[in-house]
N, C-alpha and C. Protein backbone atom coordinates (compact mmCIF):
# COMPACT_ATOMS: atom_id res chain seq x y z
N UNK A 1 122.50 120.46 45.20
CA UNK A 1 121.13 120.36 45.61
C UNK A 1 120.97 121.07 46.95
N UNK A 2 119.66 122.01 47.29
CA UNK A 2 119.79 122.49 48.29
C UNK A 2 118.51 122.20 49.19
N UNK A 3 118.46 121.49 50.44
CA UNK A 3 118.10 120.77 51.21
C UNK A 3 117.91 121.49 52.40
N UNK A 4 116.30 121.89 52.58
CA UNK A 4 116.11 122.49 53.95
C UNK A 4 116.42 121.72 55.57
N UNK A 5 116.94 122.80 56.58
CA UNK A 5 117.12 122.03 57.57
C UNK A 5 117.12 123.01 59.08
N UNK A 6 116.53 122.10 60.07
CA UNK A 6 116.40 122.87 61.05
C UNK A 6 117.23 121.99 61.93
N UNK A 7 118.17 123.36 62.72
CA UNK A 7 118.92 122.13 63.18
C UNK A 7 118.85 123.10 64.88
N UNK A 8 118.31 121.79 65.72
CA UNK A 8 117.67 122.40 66.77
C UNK A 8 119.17 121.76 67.95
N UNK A 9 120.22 121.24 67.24
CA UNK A 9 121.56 120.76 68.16
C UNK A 9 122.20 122.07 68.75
N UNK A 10 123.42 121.59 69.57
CA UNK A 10 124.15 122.37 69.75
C UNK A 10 125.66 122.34 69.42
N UNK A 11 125.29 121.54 67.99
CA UNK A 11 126.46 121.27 66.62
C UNK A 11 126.40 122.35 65.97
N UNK A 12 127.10 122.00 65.00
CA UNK A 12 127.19 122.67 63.58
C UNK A 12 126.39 121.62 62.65
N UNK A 13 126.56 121.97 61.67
CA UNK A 13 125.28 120.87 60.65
C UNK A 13 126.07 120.12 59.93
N UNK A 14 125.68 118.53 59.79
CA UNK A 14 126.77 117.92 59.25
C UNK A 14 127.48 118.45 58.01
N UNK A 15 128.63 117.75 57.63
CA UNK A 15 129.23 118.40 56.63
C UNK A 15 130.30 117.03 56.42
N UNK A 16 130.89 117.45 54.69
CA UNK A 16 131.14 116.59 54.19
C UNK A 16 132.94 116.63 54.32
N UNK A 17 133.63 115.81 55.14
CA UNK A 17 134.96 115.60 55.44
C UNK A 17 136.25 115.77 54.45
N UNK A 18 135.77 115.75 53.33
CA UNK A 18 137.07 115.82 52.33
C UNK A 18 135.92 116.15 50.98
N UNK A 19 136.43 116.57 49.86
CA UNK A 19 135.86 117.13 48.45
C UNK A 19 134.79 116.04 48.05
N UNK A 20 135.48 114.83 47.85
CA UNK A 20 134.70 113.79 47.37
C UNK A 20 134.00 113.00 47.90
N UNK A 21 133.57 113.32 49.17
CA UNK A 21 132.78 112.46 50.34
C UNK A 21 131.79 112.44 49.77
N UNK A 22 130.91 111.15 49.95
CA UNK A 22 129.65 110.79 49.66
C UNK A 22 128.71 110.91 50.75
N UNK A 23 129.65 111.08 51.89
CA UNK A 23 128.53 110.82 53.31
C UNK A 23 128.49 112.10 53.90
N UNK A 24 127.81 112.90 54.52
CA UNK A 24 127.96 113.79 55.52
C UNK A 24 127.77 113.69 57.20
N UNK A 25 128.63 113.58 57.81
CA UNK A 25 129.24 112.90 59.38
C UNK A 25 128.20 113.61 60.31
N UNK A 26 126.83 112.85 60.66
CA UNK A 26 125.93 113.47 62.09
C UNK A 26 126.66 113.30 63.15
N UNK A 27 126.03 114.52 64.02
CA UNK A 27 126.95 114.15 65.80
C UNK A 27 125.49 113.81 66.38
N UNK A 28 126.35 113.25 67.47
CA UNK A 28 124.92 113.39 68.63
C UNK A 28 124.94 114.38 69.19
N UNK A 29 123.24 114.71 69.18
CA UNK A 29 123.14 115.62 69.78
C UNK A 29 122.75 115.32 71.34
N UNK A 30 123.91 115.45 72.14
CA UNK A 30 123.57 114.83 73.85
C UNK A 30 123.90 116.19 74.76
N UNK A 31 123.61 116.18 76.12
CA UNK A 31 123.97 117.07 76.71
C UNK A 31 125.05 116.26 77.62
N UNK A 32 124.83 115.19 77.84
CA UNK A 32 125.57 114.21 78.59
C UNK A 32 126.18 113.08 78.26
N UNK A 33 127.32 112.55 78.43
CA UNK A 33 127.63 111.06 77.47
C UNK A 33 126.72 110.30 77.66
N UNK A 34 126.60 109.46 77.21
CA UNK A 34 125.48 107.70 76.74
C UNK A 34 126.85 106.79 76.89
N UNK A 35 126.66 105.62 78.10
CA UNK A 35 127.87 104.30 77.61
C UNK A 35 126.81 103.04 76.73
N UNK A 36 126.93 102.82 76.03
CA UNK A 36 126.44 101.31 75.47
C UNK A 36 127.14 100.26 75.62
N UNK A 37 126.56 99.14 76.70
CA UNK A 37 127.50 98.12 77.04
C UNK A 37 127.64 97.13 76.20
N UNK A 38 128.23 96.14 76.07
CA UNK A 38 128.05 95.47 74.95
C UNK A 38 126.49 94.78 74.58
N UNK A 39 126.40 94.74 73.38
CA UNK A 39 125.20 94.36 72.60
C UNK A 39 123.89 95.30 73.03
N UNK A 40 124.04 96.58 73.48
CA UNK A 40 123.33 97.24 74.00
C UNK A 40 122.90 98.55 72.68
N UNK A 41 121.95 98.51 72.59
CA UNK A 41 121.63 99.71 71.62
C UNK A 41 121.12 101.28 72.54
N UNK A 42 120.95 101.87 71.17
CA UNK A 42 119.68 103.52 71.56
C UNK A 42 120.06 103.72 70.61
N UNK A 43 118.79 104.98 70.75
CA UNK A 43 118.27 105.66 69.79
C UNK A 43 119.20 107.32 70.20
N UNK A 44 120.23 107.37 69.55
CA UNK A 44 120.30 108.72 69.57
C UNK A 44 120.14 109.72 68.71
N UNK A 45 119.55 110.88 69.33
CA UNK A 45 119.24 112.28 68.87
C UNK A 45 120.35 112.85 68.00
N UNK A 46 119.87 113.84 67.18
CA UNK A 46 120.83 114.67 66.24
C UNK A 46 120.22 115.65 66.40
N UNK A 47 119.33 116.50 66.57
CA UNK A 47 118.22 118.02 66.57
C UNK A 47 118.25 118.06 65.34
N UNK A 48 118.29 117.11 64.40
CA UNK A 48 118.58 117.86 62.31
C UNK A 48 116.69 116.99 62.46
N UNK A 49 116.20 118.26 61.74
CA UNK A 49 115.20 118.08 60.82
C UNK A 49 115.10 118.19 59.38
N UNK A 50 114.60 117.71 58.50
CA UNK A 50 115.28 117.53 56.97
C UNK A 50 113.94 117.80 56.37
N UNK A 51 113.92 118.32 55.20
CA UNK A 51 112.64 118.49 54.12
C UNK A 51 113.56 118.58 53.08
N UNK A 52 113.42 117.32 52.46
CA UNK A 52 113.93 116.24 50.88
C UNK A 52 113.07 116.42 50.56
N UNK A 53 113.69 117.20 48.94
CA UNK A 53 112.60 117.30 47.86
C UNK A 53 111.87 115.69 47.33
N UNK A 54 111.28 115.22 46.47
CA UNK A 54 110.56 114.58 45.98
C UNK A 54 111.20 113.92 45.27
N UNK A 55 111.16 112.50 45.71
CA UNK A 55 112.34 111.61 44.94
C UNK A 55 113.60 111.49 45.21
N UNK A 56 113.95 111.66 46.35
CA UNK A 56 114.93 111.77 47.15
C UNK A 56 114.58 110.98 48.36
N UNK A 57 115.81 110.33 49.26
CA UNK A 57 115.68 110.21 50.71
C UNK A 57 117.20 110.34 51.29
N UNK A 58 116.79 109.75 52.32
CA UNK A 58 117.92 109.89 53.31
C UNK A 58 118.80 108.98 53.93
N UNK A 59 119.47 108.18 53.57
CA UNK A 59 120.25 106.93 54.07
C UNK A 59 121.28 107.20 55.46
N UNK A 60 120.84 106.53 56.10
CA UNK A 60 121.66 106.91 57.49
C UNK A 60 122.55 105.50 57.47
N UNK A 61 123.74 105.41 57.78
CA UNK A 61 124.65 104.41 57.92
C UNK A 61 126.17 104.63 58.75
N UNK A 62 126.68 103.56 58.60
CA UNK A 62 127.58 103.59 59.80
C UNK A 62 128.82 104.46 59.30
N UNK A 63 129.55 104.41 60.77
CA UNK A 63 130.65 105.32 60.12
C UNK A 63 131.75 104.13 60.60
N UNK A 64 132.50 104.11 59.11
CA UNK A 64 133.71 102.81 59.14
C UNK A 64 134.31 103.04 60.05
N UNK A 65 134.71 104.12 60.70
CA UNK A 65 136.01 103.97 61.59
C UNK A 65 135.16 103.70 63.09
N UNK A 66 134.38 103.50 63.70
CA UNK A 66 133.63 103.21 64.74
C UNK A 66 133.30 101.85 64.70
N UNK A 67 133.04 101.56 63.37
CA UNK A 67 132.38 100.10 63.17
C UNK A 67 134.36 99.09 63.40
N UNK A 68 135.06 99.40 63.21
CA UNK A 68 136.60 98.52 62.68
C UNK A 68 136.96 99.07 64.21
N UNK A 69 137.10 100.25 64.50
CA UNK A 69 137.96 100.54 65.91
C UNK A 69 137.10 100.12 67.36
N UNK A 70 135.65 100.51 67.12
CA UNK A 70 134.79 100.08 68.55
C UNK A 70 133.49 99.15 68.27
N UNK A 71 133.23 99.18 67.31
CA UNK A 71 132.54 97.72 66.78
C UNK A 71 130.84 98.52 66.98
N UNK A 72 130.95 99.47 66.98
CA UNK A 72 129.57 100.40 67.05
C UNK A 72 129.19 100.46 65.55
N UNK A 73 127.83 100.12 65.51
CA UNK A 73 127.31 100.40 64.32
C UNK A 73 126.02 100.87 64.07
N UNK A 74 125.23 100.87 62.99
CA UNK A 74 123.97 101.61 62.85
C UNK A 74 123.09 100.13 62.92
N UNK A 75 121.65 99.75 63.71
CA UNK A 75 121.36 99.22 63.81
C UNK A 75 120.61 98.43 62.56
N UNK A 76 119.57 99.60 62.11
CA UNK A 76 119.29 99.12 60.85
C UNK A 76 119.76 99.63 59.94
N UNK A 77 121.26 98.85 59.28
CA UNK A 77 121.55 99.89 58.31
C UNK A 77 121.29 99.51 56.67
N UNK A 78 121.21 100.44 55.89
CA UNK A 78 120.87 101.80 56.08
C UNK A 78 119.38 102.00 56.60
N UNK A 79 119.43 102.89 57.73
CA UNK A 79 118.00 103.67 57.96
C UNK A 79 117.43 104.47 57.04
N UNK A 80 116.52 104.80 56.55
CA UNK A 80 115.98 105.74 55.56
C UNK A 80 115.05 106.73 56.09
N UNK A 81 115.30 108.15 55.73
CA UNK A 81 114.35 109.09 55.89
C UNK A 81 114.09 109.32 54.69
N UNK A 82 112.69 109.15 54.53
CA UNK A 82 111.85 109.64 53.28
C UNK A 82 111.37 111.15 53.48
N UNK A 83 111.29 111.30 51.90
CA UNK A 83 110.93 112.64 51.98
C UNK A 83 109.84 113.55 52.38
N UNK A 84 108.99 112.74 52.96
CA UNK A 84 107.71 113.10 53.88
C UNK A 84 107.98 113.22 55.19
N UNK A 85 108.77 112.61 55.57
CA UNK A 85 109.27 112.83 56.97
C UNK A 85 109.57 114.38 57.83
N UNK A 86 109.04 114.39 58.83
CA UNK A 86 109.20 115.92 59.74
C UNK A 86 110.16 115.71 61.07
N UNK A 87 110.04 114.64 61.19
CA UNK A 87 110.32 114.49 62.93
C UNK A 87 111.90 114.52 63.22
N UNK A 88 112.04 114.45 63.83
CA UNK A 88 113.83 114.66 64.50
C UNK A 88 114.21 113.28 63.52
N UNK A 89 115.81 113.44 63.13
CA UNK A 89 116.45 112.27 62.48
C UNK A 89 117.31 111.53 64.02
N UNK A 90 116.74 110.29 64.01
CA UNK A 90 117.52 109.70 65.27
C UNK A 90 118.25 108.21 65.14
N UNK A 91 119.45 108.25 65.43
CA UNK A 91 120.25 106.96 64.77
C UNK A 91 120.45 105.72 65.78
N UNK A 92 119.82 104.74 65.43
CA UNK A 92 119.82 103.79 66.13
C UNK A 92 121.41 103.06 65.99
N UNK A 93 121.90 103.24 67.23
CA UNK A 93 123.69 102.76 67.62
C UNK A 93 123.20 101.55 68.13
N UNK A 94 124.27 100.08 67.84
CA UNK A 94 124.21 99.70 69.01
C UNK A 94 125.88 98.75 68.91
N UNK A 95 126.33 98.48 69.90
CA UNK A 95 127.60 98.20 70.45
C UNK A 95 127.97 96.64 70.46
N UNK A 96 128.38 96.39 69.19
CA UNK A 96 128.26 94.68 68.94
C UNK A 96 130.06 94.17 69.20
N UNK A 97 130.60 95.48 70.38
CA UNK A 97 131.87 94.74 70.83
C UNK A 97 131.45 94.42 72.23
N UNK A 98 133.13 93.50 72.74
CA UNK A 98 132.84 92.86 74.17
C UNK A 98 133.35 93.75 75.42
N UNK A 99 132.84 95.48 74.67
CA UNK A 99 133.68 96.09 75.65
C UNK A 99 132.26 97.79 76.02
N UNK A 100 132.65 98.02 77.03
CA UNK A 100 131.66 99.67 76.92
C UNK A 100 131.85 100.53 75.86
N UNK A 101 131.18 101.11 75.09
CA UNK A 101 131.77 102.34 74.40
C UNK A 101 130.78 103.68 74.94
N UNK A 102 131.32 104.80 75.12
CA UNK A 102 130.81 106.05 75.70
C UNK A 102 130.61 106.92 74.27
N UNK A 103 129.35 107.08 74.09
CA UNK A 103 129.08 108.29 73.09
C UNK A 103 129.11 109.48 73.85
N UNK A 104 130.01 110.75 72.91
CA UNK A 104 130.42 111.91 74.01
C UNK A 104 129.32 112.82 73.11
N UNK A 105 129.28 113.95 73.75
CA UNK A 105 127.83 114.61 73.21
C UNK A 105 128.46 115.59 71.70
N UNK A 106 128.29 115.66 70.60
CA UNK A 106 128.73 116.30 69.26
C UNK A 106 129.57 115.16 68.80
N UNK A 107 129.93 114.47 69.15
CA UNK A 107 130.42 112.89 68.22
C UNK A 107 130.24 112.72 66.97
N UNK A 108 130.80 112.42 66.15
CA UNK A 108 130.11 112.04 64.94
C UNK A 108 129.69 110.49 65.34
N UNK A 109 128.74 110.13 65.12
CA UNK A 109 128.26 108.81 65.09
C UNK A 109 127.79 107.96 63.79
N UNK A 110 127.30 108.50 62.93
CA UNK A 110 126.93 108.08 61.83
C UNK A 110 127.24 109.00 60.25
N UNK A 111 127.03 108.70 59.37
CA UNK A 111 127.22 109.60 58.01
C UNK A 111 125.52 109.30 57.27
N UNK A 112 125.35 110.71 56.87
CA UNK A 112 123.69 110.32 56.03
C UNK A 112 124.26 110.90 54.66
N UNK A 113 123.36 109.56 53.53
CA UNK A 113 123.74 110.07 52.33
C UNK A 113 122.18 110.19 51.71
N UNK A 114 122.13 111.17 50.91
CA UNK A 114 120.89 111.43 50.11
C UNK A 114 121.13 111.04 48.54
N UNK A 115 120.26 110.22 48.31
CA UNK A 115 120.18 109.69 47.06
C UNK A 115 118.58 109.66 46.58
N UNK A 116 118.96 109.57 44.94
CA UNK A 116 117.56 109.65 44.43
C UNK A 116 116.86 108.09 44.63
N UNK A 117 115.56 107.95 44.15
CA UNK A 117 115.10 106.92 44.69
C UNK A 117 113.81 107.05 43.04
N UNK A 118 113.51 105.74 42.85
CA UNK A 118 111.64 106.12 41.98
C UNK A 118 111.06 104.84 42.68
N UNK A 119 109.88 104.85 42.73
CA UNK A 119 108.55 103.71 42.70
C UNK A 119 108.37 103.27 41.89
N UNK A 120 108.49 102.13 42.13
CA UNK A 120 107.94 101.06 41.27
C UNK A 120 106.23 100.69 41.32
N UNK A 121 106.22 99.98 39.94
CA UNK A 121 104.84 99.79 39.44
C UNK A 121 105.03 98.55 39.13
N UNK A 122 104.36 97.65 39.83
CA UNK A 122 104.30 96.01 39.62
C UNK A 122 103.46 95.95 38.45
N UNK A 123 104.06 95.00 37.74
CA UNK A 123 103.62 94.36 36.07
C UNK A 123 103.27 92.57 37.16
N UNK A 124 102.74 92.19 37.05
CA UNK A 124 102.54 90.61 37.67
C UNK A 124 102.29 89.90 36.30
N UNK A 125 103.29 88.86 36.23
CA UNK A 125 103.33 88.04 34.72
C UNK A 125 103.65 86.93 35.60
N UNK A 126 103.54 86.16 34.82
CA UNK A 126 103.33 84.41 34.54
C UNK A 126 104.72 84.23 34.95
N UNK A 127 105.76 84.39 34.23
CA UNK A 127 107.29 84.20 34.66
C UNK A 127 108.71 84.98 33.83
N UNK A 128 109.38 85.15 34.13
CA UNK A 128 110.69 85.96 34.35
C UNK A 128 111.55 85.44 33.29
N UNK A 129 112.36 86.62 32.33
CA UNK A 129 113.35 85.78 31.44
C UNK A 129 114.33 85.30 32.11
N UNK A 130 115.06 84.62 31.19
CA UNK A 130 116.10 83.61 31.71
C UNK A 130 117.14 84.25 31.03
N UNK A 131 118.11 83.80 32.71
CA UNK A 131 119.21 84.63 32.17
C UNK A 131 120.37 83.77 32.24
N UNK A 132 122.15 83.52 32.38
CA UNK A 132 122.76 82.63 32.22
C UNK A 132 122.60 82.42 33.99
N UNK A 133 123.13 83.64 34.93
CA UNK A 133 122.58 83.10 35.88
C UNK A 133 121.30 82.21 36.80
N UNK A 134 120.36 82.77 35.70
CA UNK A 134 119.21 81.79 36.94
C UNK A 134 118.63 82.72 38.26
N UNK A 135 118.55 81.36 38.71
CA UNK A 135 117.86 81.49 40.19
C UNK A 135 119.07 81.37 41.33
N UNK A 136 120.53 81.16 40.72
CA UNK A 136 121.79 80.80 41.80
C UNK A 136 121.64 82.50 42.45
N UNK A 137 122.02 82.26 43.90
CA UNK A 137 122.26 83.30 44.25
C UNK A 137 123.05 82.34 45.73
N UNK A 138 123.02 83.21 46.62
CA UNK A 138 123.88 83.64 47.96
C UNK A 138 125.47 82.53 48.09
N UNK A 139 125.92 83.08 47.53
CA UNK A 139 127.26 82.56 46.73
C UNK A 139 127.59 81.71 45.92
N UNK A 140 126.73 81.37 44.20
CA UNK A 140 126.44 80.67 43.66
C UNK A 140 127.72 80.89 43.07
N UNK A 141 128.20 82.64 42.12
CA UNK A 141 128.63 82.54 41.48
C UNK A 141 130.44 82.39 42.21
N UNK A 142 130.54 82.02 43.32
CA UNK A 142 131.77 82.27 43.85
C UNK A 142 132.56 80.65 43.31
N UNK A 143 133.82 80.93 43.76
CA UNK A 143 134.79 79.58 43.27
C UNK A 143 135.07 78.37 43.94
């Protein structure tokens, strides 16, 4: 799939780490490091602008080895850029260890994956088939 992009950093454009990667690794785009002290967030910059075809978006999420080694993660994850979107892609970090972490400027900080997506069309009915599960949920079916 080929996916327009303006990339106003002073990166290279993300790219995908090994053959079978699902994610492609954003840096920040900084001129200067950022420390986030603990429980401290931002919003950092990437200069990637994206135009996703139709039925598509953009999932921004964490990158495992930041989240297990410095406890940095994506705030709302996954973030989504829809395919109407123009504006700069910017990844909300924030630092849920008990220690500083320094974002250095071209970092990878996050991985964005593009997946298809459809809309739904609400049917509103009376009530829902029954299934063996039910209504059990948030660890019903566990042991």
């Amino acid at each position: 799939m080929k996916v327009k992009v303006v990339n106003s950093s002073a990166f290279a454009l993300p790219e995908y780490q090994t053959p079978l990667s699902a994610g492609l690794d954003i840096r920040a785009n900084l001129s200067d490091s950022i420390t986030l002290s603990p429980l401290e967030r931002a919003m950092v910059p990437t200069g990637l602008f994206v135009e996703l075809p139709e039925g598509y978006e953009m999932q921004i999420r964490p990158r495992s080895g930041l989240a297990a080694k410095h406890g940095i993660t994506v705030l709302n994850s996954p973030g989504t850029i829809d395919a109407d979107y123009r504006g700069e892609i910017k990844v909300i970090l924030v630092n849920l260890s008990n220690t500083p972490f320094t974002i250095e400027p071209g970092e990878r900080i996050a991985q964005m994956i593009v997946a298809r997506y459809e809309q739904v069309e609400w049917q509103a009915v009376e009530s829902l088939s029954e299934t063996e599960r039910g209504a059990g949920g948030f660890g019903s079916t566990g042991k």
